[in-house]
N, C-alpha and C. Protein backbone atom coordinates (compact mmCIF):
# COMPACT_ATOMS: atom_id res chain seq x y z
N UNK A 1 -17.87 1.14 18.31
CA UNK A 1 -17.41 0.13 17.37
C UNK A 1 -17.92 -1.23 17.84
N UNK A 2 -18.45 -2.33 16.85
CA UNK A 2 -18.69 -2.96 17.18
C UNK A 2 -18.04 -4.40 17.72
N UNK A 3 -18.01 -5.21 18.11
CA UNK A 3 -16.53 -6.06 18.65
C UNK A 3 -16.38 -6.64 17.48
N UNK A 4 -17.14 -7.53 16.30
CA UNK A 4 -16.23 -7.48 15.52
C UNK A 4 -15.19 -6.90 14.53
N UNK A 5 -15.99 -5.50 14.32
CA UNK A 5 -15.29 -4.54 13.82
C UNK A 5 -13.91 -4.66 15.29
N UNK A 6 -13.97 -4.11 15.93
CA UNK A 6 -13.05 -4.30 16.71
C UNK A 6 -12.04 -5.70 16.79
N UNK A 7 -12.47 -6.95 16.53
CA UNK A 7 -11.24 -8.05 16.45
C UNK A 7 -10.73 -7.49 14.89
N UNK A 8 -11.50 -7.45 14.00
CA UNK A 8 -11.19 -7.04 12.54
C UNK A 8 -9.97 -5.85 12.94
N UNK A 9 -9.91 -4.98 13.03
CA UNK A 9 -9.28 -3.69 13.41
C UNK A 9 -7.71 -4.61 14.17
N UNK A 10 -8.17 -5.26 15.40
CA UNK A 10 -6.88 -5.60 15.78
C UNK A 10 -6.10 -6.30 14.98
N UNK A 11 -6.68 -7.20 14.46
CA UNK A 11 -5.65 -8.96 13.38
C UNK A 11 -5.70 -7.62 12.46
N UNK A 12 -5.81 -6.49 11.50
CA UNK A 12 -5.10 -5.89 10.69
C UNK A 12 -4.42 -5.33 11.63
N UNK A 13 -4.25 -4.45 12.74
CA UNK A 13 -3.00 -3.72 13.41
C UNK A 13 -1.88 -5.23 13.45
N UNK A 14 -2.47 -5.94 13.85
CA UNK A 14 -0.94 -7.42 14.12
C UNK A 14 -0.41 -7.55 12.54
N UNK A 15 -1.29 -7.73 11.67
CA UNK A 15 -0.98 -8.08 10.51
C UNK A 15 0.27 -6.40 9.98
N UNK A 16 -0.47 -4.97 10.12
CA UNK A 16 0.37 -4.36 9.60
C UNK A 16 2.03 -4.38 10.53
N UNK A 17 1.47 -4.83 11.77
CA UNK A 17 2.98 -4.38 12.83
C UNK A 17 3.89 -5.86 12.16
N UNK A 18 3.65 -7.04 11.90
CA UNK A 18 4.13 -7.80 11.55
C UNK A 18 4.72 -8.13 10.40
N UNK A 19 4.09 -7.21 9.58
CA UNK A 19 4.51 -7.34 7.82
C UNK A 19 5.16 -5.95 7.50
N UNK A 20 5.89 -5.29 8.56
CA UNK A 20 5.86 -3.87 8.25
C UNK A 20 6.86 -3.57 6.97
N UNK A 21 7.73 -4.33 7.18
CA UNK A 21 8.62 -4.02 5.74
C UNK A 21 8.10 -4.40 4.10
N UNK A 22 6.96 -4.99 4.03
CA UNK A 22 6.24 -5.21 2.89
C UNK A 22 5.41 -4.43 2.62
N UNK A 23 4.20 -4.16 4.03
CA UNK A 23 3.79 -2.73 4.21
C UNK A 23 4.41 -1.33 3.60
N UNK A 24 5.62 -1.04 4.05
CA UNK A 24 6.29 0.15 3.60
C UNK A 24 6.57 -0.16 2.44
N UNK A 25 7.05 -0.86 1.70
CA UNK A 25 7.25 -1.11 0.21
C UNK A 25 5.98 -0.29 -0.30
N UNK A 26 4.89 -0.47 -0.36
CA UNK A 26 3.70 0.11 -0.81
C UNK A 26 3.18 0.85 -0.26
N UNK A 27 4.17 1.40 1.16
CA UNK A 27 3.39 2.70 1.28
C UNK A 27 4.70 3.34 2.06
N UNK A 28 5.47 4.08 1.32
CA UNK A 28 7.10 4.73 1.42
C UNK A 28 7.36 5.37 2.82
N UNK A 29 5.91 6.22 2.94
CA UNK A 29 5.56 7.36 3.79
C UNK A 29 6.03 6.64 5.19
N UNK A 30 5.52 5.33 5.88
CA UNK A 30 5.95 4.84 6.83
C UNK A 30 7.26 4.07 7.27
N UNK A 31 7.92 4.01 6.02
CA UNK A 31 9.32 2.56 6.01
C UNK A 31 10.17 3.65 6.87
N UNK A 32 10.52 4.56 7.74
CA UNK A 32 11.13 4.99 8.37
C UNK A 32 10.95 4.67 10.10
N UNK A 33 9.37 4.53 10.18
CA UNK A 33 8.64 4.50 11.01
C UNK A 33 9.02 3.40 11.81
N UNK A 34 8.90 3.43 13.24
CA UNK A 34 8.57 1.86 14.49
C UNK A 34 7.21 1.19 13.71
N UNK A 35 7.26 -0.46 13.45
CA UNK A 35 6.38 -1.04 13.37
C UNK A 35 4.59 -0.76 14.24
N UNK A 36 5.01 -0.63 15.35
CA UNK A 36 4.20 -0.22 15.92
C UNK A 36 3.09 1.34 15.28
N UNK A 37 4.20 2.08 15.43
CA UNK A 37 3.81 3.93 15.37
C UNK A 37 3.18 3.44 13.57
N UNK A 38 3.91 2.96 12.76
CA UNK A 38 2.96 3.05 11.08
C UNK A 38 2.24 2.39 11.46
N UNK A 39 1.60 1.36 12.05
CA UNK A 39 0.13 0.63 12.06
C UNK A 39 -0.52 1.45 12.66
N UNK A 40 -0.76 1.84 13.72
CA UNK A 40 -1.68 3.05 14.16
C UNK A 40 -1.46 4.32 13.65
N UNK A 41 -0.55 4.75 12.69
CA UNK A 41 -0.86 5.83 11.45
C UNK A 41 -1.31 5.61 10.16
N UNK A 42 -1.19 4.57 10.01
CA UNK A 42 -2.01 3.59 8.72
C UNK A 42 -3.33 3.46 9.70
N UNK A 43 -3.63 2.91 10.33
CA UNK A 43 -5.20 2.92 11.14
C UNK A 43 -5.84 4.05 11.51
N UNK A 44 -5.26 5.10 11.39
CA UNK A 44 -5.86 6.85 11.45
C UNK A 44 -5.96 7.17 10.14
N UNK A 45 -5.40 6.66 9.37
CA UNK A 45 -5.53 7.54 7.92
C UNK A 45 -6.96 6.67 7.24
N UNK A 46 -6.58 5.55 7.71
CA UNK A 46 -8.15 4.36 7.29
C UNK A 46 -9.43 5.02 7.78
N UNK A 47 -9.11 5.23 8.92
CA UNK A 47 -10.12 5.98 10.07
C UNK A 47 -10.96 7.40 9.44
N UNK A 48 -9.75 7.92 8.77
CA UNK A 48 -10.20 9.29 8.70
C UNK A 48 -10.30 9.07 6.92
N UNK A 49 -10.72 8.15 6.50
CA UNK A 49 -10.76 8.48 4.81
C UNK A 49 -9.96 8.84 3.84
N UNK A 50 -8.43 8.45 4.43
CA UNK A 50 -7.76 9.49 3.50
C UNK A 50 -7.19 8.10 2.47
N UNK A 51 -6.79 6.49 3.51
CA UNK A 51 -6.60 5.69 2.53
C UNK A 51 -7.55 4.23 2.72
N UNK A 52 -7.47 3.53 1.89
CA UNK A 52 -7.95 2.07 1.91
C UNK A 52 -7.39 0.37 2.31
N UNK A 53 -7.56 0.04 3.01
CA UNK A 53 -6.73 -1.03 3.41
C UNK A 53 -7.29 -2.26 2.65
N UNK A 54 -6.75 -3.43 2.20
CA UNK A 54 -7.37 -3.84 2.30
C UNK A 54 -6.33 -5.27 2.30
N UNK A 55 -6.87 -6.54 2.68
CA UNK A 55 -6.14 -8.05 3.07
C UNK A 55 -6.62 -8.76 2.05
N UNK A 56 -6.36 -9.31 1.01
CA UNK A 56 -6.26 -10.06 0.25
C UNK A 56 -5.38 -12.14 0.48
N UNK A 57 -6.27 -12.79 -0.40
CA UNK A 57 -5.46 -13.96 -0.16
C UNK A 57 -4.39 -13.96 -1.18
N UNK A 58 -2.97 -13.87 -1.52
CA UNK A 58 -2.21 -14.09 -2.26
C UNK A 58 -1.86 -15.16 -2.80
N UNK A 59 -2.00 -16.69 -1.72
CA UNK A 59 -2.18 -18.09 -2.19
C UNK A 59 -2.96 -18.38 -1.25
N UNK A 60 -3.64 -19.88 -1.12
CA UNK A 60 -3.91 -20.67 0.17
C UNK A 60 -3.54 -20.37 1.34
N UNK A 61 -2.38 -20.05 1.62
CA UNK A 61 -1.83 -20.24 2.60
C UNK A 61 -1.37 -18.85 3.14
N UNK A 62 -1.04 -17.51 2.48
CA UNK A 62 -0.59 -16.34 2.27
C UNK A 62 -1.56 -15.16 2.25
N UNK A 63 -1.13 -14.32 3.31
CA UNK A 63 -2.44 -13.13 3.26
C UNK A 63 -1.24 -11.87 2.51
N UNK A 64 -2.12 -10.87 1.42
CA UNK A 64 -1.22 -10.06 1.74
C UNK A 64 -2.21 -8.67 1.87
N UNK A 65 -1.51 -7.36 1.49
CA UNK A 65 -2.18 -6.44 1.68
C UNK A 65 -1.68 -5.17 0.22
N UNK A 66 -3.09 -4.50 0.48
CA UNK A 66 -3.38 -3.71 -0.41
C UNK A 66 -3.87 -2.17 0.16
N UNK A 67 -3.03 -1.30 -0.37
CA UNK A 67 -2.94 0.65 0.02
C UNK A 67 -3.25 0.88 -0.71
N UNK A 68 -4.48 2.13 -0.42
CA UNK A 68 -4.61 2.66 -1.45
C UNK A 68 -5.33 3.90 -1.20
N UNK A 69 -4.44 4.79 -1.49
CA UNK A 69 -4.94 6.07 -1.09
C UNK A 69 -6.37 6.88 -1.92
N UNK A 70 -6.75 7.41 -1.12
CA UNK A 70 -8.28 7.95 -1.61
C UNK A 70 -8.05 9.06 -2.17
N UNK A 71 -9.08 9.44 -3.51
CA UNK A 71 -8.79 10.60 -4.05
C UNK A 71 -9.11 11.61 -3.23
N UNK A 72 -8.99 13.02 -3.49
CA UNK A 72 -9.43 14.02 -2.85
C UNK A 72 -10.86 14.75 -3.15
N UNK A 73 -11.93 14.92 -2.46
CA UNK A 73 -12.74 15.02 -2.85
C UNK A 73 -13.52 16.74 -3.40
């Protein structure tokens, strides 16, 4: 991996461990989960193709995020 792929990868793991209850809103499967344990199961499922992440600006000032699971092929 390359290091920026790699800072990229970390600021989304901070971003999902930090937003986790907005996170789980849009993705159910983890709202049970340690903040920690759903960002690195959200970062394996990214990993492995199954969903899509993605960070959006919501205002100026506001990042948010976007799930989205991949069809089956």
């Amino acid at each position: 991996m390359k290091p920026t792929d790699q800072a990229a990868t970390e600021v989304l793991r901070k971003y999902l461990i930090r937003c986790h209850g907005n996170v789980a809103k849009d993705f159910p499967e983890v709202a049970e989960m340690d903040p920690i344990n759903a960002a690195d199961f959200l970062l394996h499922l990214r990993d492995t193709g199954r969903i899509q992440i993605e960070l959006y600006n919501k205002t100026p000032t506001s990042i948010g995020c976007r799930i989205t699971e991949v069809g089956s092929r």
